[in-house]
Structure formats: structure tokens, C-alpha cells
N, C-alpha and C. Protein backbone atom coordinates (compact mmCIF):
# COMPACT_ATOMS: atom_id res chain seq x y z
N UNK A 1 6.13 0.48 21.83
CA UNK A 1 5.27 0.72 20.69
C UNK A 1 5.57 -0.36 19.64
N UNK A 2 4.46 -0.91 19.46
CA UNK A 2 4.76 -2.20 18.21
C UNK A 2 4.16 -1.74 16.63
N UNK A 3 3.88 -0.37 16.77
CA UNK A 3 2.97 -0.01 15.22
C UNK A 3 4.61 -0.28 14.23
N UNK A 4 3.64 -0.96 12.96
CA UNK A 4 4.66 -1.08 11.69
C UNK A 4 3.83 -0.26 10.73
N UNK A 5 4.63 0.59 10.25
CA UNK A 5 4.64 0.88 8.77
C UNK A 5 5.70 0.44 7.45
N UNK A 6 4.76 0.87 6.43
CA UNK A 6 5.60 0.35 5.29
C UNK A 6 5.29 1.82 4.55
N UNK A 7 6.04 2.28 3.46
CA UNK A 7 6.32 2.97 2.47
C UNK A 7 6.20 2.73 1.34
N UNK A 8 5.84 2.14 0.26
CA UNK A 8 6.17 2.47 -0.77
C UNK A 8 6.40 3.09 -2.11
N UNK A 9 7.04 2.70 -3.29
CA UNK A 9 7.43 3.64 -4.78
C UNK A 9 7.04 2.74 -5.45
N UNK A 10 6.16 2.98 -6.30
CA UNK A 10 5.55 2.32 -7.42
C UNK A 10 5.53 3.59 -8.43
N UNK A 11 6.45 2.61 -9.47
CA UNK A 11 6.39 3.38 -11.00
C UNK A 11 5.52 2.84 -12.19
N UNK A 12 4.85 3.42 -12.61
CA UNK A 12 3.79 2.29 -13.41
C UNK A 12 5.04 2.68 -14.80
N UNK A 13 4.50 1.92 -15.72
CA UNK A 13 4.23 2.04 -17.04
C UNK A 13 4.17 3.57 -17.75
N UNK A 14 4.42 4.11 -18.52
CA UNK A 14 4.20 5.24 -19.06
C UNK A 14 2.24 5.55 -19.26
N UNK A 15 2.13 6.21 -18.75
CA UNK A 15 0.04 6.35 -18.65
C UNK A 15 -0.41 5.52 -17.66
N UNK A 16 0.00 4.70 -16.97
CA UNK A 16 -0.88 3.71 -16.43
C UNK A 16 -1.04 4.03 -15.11
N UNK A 17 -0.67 5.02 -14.58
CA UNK A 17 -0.94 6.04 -12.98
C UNK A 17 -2.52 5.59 -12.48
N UNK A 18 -3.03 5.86 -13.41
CA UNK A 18 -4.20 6.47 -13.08
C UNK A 18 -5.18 4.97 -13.20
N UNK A 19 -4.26 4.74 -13.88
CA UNK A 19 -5.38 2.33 -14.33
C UNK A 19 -4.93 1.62 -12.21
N UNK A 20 -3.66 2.10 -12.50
CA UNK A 20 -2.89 1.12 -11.17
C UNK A 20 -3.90 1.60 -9.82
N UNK A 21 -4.41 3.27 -10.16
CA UNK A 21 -4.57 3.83 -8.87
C UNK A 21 -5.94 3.30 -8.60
N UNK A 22 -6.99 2.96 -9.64
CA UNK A 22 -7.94 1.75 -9.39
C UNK A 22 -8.36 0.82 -9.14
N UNK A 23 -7.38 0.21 -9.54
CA UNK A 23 -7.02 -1.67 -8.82
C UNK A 23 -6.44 -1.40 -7.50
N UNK A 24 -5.91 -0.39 -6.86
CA UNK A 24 -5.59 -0.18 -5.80
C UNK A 24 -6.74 0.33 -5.13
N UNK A 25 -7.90 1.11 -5.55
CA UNK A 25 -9.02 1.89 -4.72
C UNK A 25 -10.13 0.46 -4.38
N UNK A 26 -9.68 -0.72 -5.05
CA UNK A 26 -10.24 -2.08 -4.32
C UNK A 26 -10.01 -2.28 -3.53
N UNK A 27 -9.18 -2.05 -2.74
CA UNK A 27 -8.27 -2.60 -1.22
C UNK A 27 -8.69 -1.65 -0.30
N UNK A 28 -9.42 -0.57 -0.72
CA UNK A 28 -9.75 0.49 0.42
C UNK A 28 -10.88 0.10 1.15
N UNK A 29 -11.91 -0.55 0.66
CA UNK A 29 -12.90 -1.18 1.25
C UNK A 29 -12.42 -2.40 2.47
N UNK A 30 -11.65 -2.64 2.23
CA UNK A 30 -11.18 -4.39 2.50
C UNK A 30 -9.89 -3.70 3.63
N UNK A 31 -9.12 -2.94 3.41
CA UNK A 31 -8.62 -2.25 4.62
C UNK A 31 -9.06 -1.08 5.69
N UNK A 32 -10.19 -1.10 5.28
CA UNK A 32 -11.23 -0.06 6.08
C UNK A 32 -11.89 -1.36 7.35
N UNK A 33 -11.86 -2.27 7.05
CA UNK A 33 -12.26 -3.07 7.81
C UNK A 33 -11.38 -3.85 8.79
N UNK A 34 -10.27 -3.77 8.28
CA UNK A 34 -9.38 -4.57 8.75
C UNK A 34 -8.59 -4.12 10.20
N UNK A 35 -9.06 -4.68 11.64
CA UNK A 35 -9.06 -3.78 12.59
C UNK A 35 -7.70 -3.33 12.74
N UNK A 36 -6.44 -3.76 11.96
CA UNK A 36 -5.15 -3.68 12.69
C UNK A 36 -4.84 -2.67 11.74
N UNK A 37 -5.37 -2.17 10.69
CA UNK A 37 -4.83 -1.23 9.75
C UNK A 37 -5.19 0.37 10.13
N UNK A 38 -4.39 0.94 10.99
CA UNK A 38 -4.71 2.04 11.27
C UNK A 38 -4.33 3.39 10.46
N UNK A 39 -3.74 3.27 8.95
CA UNK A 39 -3.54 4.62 8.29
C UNK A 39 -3.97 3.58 6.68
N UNK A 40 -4.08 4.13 5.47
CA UNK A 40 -3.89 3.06 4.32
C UNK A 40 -4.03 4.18 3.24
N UNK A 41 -2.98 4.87 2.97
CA UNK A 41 -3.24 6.27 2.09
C UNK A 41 -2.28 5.67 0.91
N UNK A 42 -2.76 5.93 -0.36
CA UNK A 42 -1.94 5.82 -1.89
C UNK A 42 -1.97 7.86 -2.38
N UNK A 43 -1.01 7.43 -2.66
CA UNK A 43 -0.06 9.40 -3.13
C UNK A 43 -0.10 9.52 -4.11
N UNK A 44 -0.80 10.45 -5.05
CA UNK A 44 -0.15 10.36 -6.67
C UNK A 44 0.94 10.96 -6.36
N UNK A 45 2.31 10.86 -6.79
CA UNK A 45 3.51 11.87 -6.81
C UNK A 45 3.55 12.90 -8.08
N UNK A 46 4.31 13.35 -7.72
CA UNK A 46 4.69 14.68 -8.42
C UNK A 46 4.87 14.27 -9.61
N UNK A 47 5.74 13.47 -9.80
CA UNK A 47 6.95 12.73 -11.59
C UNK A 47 5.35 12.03 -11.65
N UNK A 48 5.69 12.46 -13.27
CA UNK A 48 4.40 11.64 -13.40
C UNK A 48 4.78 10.15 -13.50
N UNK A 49 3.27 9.06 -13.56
CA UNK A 49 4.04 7.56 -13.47
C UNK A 49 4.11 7.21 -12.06
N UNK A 50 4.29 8.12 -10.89
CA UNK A 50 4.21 7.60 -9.77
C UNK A 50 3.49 7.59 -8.80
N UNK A 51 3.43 6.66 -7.96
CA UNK A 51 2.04 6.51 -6.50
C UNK A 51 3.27 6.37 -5.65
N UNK A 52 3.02 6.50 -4.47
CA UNK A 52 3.28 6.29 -3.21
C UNK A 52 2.18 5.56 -2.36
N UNK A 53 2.55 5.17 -1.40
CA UNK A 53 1.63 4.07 -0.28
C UNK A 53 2.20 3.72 0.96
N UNK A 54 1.55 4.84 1.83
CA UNK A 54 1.67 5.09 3.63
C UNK A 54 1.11 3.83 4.19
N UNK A 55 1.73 3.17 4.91
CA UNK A 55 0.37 1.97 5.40
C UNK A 55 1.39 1.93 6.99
N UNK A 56 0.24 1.86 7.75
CA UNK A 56 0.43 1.78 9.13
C UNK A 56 -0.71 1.21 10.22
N UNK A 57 0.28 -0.14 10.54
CA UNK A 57 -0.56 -1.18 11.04
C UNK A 57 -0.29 -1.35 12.72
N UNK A 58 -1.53 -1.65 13.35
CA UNK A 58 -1.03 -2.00 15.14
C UNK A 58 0.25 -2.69 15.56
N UNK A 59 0.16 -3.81 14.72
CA UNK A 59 1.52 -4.25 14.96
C UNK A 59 2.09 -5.29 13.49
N UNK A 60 2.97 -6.06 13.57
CA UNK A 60 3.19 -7.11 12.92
C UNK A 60 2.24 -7.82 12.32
N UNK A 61 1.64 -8.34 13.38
CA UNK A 61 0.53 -9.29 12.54
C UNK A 61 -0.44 -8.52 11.98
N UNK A 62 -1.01 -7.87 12.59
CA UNK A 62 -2.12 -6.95 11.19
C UNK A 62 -1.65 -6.78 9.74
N UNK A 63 0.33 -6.25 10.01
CA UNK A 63 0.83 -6.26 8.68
C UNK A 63 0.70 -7.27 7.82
N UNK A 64 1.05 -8.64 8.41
CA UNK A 64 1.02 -9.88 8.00
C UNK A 64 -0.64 -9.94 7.47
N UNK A 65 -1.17 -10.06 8.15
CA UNK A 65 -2.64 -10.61 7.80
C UNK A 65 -2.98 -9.28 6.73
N UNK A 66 -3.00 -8.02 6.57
CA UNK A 66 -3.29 -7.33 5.41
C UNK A 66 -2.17 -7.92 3.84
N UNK A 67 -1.10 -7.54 4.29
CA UNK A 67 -0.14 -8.35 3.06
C UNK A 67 -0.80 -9.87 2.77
N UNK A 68 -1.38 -10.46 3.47
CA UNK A 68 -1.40 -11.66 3.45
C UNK A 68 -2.82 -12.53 3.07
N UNK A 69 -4.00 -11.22 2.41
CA UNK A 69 -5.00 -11.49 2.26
C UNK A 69 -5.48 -12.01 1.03
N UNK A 70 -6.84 -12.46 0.87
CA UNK A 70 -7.46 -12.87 -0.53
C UNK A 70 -7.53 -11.05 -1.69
N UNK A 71 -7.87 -10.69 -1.00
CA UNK A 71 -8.08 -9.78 -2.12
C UNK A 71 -6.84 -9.32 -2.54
N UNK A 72 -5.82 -8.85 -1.96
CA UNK A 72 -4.41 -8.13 -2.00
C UNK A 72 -4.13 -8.95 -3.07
N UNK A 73 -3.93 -11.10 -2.13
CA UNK A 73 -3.04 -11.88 -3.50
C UNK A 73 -3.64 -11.51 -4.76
N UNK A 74 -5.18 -11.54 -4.69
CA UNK A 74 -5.79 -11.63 -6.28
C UNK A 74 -5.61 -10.48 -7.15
N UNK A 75 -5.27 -9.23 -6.46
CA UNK A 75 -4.98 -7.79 -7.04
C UNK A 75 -3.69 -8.11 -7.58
N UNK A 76 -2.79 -9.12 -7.31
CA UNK A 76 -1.62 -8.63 -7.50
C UNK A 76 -1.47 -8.73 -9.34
N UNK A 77 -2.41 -9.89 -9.58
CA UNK A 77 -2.21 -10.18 -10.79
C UNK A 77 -2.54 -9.00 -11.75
N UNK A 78 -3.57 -8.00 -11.43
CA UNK A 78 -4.25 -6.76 -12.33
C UNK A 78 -2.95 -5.79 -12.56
N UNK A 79 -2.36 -5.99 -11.29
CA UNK A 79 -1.17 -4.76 -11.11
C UNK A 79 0.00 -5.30 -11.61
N UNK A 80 0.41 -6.47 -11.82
CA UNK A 80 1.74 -6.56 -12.62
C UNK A 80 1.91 -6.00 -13.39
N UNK A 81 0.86 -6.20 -14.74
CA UNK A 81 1.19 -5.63 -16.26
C UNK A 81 1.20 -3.96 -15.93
N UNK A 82 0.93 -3.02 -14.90
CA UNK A 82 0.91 -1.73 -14.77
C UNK A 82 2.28 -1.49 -14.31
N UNK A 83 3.45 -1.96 -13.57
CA UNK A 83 4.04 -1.45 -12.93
C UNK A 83 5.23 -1.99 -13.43
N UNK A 84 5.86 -0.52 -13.58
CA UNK A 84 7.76 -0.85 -14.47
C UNK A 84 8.56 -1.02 -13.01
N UNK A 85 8.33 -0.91 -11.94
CA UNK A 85 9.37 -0.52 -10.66
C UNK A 85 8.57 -0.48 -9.57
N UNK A 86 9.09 -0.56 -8.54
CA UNK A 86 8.80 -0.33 -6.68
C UNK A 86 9.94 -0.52 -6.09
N UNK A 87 9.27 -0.42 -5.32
CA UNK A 87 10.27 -0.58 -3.81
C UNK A 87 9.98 -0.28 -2.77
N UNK A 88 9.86 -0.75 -1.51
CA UNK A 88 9.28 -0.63 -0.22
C UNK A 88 10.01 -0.71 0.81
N UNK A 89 9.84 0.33 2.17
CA UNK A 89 10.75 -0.05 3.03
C UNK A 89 9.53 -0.36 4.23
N UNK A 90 10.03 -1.24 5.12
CA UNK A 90 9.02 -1.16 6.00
C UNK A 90 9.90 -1.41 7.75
N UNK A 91 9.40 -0.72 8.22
CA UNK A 91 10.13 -0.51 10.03
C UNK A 91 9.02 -0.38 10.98
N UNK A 92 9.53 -0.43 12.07
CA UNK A 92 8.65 -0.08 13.26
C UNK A 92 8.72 1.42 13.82
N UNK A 93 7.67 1.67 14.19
CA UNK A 93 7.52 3.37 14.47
C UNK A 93 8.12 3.61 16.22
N UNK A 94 8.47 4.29 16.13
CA UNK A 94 9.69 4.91 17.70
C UNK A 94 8.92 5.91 18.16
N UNK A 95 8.47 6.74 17.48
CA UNK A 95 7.83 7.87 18.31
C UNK A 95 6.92 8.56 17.01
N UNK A 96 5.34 9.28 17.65
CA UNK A 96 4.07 9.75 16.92
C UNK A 96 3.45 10.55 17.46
N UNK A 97 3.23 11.28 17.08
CA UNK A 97 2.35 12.49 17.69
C UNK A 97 0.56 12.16 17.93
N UNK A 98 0.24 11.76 16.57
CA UNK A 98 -1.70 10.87 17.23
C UNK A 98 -1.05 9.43 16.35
């Protein structure tokens, strides 16, 4: 099995949950298409201030080529000024039920 996922914790700014979670609902179009991206879910969390982000790709390179796109780089700039923190882990999947 070569599927990769990634995880991540994004803490915005005090209020800015809900600004970040928009500049992020751009990428849903653009990973709906993208044949190697097979999951692409953002979480509001519980604490306020925070998102989460499930992403689970066929393999490596889908990861690569989604991380690695025009729209993602150009988002990144909207989302700096929103976000006090992250952190991401990303591995390969061992075993899945669908």
C-alpha cells in the first residue's frame, strides 16, 4: 500500500477560524479534481482558533503534485497573516478499512 496521508494543526489568530476556513474552501475545487487526492477534509476543532486537515493521497506523488501546486503556492500568502501555529505530521497508511 503506497497511500500517504498528512494531518494537520492550524491555530489561527484569535477570530480568524472562520477567515482561514475560506481561503482554505478555495482548494476544494482544485482538489476535487486532482486524481491522486483521495480524502481532503478541514475540521473546525473544539478550542476555539482551531482547524484540522485529513488529506489522503494514492501515493507520494499526488502528495507532491497537490503540495506542489499553483493555487496551494498562491493561497499560502492569504493564510500567513491568519495563522499563529501548525504543525503537520505526514506517513504512509499500513492498513484501511475502504
Amino acid at each position: 500500500m503506497n497511500d500517504r496521508v498528512m494531518i494537520a494543526t492550524i491555530v489561527t489568530h484569535p477570530g480568524k477560524r472562520d477567515e482561514l476556513a475560506k481561503v482554505f474552501a478555495e482548494m476544494f475545487p482544485v482538489a476535487a479534481n486532482e486524481p491522486g487526492t483521495m480524502f481532503y477534509t478541514l475540521i473546525e476543532g473544539d478550542q476555539p482558533d482551531t482547524l484540522y486537515f485529513y488529506e489522503h493521497y494514492r501515493d507520494q506523488a499526488a502528495m507532491d503534485s497537490h503540495l506542489g501546486g499553483e493555487v496551494l503556492t498562491a493561497l499560502r500568502g492569504k493564510m500567513g497573516a491568519l495563522i499563529a501555529s501548525g504543525d503537520a505530521v505526514t506517513g504512509t497508511v499500513v492498513q484501511k478499512i475502504r
